[in-house]
N, C-alpha and C. Protein backbone atom coordinates (compact mmCIF):
# COMPACT_ATOMS: atom_id res chain seq x y z
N UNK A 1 26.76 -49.40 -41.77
CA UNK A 1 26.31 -48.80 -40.53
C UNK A 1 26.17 -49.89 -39.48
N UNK A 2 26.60 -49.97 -38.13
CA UNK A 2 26.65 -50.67 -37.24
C UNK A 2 25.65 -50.89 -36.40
N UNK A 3 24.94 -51.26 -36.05
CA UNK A 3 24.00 -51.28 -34.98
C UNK A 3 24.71 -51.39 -33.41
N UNK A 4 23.75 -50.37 -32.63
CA UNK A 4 24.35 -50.83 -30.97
C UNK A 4 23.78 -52.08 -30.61
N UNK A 5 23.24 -52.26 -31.32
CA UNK A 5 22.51 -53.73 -30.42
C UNK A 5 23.63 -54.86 -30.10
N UNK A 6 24.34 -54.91 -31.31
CA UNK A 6 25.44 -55.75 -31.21
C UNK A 6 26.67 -55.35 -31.39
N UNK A 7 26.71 -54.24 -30.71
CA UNK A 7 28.45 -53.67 -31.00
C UNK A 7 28.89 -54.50 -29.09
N UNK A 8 30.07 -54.32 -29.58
CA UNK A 8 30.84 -54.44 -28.13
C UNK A 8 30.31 -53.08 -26.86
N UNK A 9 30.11 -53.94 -25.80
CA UNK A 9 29.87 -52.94 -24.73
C UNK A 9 31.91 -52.96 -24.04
N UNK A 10 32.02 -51.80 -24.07
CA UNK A 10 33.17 -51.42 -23.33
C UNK A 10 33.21 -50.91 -21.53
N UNK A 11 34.20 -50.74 -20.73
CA UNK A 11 34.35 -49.68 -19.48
C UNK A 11 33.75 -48.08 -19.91
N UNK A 12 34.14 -48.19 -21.06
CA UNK A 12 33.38 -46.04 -21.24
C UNK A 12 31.97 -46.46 -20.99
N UNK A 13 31.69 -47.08 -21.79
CA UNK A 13 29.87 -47.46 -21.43
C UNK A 13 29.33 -47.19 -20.21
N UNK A 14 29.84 -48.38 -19.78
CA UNK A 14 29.75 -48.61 -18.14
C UNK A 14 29.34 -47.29 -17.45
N UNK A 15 30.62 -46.35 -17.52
CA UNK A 15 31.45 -45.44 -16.87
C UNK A 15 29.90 -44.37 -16.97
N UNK A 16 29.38 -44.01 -18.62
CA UNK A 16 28.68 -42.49 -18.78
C UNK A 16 27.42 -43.72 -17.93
N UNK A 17 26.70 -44.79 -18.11
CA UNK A 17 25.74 -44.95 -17.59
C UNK A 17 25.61 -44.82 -15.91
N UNK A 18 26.97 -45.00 -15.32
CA UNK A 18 27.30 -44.64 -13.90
C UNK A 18 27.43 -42.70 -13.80
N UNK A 19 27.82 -42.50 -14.36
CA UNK A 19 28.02 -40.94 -14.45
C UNK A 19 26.38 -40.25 -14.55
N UNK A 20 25.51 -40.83 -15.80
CA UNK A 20 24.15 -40.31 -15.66
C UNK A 20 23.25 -40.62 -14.50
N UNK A 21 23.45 -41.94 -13.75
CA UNK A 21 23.10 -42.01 -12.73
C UNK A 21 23.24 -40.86 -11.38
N UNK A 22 24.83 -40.84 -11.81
CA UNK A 22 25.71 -40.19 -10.71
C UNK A 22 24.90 -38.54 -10.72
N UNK A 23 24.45 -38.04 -11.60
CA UNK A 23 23.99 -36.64 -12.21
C UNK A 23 22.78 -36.49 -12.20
N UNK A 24 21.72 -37.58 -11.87
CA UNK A 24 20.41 -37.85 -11.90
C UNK A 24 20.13 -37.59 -10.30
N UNK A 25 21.11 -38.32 -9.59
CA UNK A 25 21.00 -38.12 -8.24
C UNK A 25 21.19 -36.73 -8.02
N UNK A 26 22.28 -36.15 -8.15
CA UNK A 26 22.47 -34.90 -7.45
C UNK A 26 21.69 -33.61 -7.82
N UNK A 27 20.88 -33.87 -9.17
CA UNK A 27 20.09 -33.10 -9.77
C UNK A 27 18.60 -33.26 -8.48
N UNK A 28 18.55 -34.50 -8.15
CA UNK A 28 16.89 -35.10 -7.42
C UNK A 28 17.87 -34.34 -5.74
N UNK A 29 18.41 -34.54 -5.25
CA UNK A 29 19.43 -33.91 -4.22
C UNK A 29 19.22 -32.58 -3.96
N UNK A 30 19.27 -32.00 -5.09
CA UNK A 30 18.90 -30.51 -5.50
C UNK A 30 17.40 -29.97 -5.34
N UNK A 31 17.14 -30.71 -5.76
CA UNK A 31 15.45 -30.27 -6.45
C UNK A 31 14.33 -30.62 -5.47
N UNK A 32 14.64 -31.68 -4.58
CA UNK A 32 13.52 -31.95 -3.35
C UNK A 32 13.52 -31.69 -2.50
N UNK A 33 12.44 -31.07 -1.85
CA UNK A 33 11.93 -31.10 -0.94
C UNK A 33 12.25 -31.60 0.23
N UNK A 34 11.70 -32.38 0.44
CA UNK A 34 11.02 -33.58 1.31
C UNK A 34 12.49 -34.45 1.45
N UNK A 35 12.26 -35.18 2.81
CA UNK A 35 13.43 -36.02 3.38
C UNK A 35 13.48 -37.38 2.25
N UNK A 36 12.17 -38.04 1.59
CA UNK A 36 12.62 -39.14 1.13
C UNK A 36 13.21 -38.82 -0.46
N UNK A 37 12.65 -37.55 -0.84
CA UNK A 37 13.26 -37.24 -2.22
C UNK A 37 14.75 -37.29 -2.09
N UNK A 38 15.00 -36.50 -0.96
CA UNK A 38 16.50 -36.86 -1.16
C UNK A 38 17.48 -37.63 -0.27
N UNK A 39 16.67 -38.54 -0.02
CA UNK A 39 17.01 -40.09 0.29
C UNK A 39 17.60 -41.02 -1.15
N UNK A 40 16.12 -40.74 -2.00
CA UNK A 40 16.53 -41.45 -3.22
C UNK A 40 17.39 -41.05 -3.83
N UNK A 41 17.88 -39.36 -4.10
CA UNK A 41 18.71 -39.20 -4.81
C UNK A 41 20.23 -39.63 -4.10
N UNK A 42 20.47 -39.78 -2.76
CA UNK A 42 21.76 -40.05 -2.34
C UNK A 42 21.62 -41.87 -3.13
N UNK A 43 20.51 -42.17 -2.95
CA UNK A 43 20.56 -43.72 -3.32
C UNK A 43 21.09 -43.75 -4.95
N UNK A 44 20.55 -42.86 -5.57
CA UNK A 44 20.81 -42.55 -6.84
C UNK A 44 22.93 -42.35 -6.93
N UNK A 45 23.41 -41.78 -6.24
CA UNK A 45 24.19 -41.02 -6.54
C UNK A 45 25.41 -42.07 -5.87
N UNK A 46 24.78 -43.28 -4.87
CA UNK A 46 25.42 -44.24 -4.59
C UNK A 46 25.50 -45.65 -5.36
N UNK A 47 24.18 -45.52 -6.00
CA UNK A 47 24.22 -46.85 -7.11
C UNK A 47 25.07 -46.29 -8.53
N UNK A 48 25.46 -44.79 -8.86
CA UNK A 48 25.82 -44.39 -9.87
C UNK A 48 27.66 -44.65 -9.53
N UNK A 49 28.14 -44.36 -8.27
CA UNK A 49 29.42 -45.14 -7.34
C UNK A 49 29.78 -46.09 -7.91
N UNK A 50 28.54 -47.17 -7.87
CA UNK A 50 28.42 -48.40 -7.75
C UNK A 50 29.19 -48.85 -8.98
N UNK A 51 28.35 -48.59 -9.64
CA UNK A 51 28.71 -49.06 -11.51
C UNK A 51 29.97 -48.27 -11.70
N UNK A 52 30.01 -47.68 -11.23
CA UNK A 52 32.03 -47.23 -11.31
C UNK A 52 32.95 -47.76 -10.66
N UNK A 53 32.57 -48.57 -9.36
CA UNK A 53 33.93 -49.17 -8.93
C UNK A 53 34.06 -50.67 -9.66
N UNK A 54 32.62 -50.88 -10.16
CA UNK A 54 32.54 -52.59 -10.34
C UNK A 54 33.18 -52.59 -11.82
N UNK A 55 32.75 -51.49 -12.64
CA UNK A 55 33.18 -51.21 -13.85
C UNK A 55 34.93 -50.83 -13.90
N UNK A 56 35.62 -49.90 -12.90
CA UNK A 56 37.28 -49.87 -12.65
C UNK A 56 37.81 -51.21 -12.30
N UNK A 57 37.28 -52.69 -11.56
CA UNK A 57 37.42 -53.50 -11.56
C UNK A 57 37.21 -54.72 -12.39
N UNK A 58 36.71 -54.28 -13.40
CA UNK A 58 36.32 -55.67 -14.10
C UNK A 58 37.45 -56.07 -15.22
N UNK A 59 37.41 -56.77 -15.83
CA UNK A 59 38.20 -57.75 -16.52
C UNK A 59 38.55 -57.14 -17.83
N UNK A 60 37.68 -56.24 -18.34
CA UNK A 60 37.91 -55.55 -19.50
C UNK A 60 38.77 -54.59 -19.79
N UNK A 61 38.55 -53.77 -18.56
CA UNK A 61 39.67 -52.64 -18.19
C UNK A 61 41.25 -53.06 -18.61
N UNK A 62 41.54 -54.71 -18.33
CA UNK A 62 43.04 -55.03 -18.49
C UNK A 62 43.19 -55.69 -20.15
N UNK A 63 43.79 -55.31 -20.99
CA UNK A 63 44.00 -55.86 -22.01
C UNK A 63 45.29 -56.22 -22.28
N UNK A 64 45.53 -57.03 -23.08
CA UNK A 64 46.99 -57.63 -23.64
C UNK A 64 47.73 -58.46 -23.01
N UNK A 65 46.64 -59.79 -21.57
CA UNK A 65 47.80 -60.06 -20.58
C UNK A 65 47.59 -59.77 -19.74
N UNK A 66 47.28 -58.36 -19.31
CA UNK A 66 47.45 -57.41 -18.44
C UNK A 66 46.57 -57.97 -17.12
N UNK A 67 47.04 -58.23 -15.59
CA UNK A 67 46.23 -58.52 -14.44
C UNK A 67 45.37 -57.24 -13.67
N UNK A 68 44.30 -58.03 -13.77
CA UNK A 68 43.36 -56.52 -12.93
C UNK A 68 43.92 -57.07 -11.74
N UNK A 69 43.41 -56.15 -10.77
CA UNK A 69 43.59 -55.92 -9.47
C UNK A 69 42.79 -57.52 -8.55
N UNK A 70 41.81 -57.61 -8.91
CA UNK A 70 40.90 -58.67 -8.77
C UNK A 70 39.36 -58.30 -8.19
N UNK A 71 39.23 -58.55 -6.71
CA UNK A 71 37.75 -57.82 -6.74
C UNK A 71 37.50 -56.90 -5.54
N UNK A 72 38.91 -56.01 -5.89
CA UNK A 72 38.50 -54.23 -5.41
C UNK A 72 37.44 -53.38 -5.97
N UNK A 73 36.60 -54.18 -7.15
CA UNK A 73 35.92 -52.80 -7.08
C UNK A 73 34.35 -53.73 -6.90
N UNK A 74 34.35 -54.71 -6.61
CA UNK A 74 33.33 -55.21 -5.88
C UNK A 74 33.09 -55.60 -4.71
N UNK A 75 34.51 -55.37 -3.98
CA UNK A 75 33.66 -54.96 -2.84
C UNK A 75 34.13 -53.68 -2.18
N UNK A 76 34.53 -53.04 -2.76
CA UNK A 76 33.75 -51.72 -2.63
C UNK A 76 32.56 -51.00 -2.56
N UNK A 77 32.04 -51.85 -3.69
CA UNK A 77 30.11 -51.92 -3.90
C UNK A 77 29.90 -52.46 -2.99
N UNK A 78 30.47 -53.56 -2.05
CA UNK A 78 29.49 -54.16 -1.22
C UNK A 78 29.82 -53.20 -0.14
N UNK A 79 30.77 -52.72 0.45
CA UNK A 79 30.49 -51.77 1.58
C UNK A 79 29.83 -50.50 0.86
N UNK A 80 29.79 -49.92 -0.33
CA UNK A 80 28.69 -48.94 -0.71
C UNK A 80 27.25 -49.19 -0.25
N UNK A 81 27.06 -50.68 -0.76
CA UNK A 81 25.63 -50.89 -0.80
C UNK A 81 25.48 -50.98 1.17
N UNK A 82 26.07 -51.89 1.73
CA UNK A 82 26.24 -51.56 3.02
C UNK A 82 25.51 -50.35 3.98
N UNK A 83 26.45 -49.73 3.52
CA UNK A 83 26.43 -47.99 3.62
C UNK A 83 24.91 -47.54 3.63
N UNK A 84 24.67 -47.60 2.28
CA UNK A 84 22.80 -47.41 1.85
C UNK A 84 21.80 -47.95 2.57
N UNK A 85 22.41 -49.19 3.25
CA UNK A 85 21.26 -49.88 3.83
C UNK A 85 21.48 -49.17 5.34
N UNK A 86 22.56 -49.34 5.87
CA UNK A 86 22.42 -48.65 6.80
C UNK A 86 21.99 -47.12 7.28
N UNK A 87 21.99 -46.15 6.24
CA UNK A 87 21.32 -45.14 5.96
C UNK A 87 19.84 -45.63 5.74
N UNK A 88 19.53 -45.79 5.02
CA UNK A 88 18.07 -46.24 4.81
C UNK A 88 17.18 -46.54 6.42
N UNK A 89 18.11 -47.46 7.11
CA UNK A 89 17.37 -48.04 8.56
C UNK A 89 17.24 -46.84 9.23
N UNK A 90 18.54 -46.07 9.05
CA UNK A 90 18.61 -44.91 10.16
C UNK A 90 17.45 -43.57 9.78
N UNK A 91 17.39 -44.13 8.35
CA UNK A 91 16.55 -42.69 8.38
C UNK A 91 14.88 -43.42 8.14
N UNK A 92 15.08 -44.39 8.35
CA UNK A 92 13.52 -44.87 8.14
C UNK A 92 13.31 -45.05 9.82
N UNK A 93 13.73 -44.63 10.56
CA UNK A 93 13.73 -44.91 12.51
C UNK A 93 13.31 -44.05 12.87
């Protein structure tokens, strides 16, 4: 029997922990009320983005040789995160 503690972390990993994020948000999106509840959940649903473009870009994705793209999917995150902050100012004004 294997333990997760020390198995290999893969891109699927990555991917469902970005996806539960991604599903956490739109569930809090749904469910609140109030302007900052669903503030957080867009924040939710943009950091869940996040871990998916950085995760389609990373090094693991390419096997055998194979060249990733390089760092399209980080900065992608950085105009995501961008994005958030500038939302955040606008709606904290």
């Amino acid at each position: 029997m294997t333990c997760l503690l020390f198995g290999v972390v893969s891109v699927s990993h990555y991917l469902v922990v970005g996806a539960i994020l991604f599903t956490c948000g739109v569930i809090c999106m749904a469910l609140k009320r109030n302007a900052l509840g669903v503030l957080m959940g867009i924040e939710l649903v943009l950091n869940g983005a996040n871990i998916n473009f950085v995760a389609f870009g990373s090094e693991y994705l390419a096997g055998d040789g194979e060249s990733v793209l390089g760092l399209d999917g980080e900065v992608m995150a950085l105009f995501v995160i961008l994005l958030a902050a500038a939302e955040a100012a606008v709606a904290l004004a």
